[in-house]
Protein backbone atom coordinates (compact mmCIF):
# COMPACT_ATOMS: atom_id res chain seq x y z
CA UNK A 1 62.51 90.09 154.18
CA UNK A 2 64.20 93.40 153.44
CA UNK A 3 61.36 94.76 152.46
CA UNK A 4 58.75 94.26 155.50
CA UNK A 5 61.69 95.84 157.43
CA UNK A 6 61.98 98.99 155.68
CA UNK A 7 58.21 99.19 155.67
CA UNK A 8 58.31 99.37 159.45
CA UNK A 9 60.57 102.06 159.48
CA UNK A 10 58.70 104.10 157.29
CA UNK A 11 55.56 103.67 158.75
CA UNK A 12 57.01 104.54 162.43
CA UNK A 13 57.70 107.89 160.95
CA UNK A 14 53.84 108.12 159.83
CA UNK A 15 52.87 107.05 162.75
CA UNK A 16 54.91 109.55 164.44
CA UNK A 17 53.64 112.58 162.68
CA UNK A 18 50.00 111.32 162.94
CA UNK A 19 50.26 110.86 166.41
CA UNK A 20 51.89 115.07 166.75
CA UNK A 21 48.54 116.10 164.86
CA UNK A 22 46.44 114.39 166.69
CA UNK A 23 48.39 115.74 169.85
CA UNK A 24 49.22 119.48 169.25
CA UNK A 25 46.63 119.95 166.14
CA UNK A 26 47.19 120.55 162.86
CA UNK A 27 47.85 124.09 163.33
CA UNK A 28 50.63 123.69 166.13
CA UNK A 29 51.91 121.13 163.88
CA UNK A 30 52.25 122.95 160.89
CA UNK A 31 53.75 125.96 163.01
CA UNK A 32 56.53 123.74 164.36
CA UNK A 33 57.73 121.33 162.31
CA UNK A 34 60.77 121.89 160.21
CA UNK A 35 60.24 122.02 156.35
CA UNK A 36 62.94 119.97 153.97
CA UNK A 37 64.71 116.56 153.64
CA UNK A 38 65.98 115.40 157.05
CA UNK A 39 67.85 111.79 157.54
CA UNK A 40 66.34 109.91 160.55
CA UNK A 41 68.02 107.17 162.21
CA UNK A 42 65.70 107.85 165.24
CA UNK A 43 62.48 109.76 165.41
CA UNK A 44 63.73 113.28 167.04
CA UNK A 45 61.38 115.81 168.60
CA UNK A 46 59.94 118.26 166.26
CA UNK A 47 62.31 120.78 166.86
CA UNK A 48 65.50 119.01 166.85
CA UNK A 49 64.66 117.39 163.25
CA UNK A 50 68.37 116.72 161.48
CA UNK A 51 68.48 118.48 157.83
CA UNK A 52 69.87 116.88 154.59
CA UNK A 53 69.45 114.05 153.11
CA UNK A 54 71.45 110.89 154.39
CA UNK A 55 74.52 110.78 153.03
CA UNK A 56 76.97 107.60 152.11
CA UNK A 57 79.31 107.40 154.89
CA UNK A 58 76.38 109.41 157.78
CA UNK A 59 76.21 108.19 160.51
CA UNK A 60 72.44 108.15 160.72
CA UNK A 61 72.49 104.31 159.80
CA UNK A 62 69.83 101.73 160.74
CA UNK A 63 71.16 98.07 161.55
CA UNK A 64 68.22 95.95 161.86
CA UNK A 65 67.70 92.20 160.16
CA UNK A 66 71.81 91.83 159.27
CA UNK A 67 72.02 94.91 156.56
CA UNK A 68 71.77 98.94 156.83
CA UNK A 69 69.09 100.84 156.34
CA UNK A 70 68.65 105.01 155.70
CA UNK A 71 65.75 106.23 155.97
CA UNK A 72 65.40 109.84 154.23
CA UNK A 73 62.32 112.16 155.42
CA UNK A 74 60.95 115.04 152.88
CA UNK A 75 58.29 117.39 154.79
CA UNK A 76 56.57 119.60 152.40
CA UNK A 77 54.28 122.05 153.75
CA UNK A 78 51.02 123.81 152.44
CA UNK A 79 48.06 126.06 153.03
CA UNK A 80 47.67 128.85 154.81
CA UNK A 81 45.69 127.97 157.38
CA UNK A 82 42.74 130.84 156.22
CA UNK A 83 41.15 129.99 152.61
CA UNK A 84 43.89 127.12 152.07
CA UNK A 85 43.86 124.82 154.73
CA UNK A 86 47.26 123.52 156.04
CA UNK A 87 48.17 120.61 154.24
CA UNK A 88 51.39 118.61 155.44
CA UNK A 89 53.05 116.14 152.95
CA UNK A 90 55.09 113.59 154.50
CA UNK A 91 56.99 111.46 152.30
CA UNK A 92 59.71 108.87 153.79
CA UNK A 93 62.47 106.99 151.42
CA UNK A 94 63.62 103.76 153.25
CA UNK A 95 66.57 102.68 151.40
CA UNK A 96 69.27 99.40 151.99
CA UNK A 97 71.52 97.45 149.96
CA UNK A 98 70.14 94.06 148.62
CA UNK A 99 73.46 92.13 147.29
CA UNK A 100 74.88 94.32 145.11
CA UNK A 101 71.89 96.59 144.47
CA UNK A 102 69.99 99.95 146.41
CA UNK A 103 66.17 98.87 147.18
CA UNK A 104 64.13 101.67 148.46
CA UNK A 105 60.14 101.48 149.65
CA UNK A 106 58.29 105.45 149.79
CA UNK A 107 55.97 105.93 151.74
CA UNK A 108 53.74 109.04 150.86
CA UNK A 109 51.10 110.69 153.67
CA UNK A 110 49.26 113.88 154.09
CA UNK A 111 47.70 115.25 156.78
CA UNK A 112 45.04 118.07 156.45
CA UNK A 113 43.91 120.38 158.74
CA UNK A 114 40.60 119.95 160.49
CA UNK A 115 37.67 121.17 159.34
């Protein structure tokens, strides 16, 4: 049960940073967003993505299905946009506690620049 709700909330983040692509281009995108580990409890704008990791104790908590969630963010990014094409690695760490142990699902996507 957990599990299919963490999965949601990583793939909302995908779907986020798919939809940015497709609307500013993978060039804009690259340009913008902020490299690093950021904690999301919502999905910011690009610019006003939180840094660090969540932290036991943050505040950046998800309640959802009668537990918490945390849901961590990496954003590596790649290419230079001339002979390497911009390559954005999204990777997103959904994390709750099941009972008395951590669960996590990761969630791994990269978006490429367009040929």
């Amino acid at each position: 049960r957990y599990r299919h709700v963490a999965s949601g909330l990583g793939q909302d983040v995908i779907e986020y940073f798919r939809t940015q692509r497709n609307e500013l281009g993978s060039i804009s995108l690259h340009n913008t967003l902020p490299g690093g580990t950021h904690c999301y409890s919502t999905i910011p704008a690009l610019e006003a993505s939180p840094s660090g990791a969540c932290e036991d104790g943050d505040t950046e908590k998800i309640i959802l299905a009668g537990t918490e969630f945390k849901r961590d963010v990496v954003i590596e990014k790649g290419g230079d946009g001339n002979l390497q094409p911009y390559v954005i690695t999204i990777t997103v760490t959904v994390s709750w506690v099941d009972g008395e142990q951590t669960r996590n699902i990761e969630l791994v996507q990269q978006l490429k620049q367009a040929d």
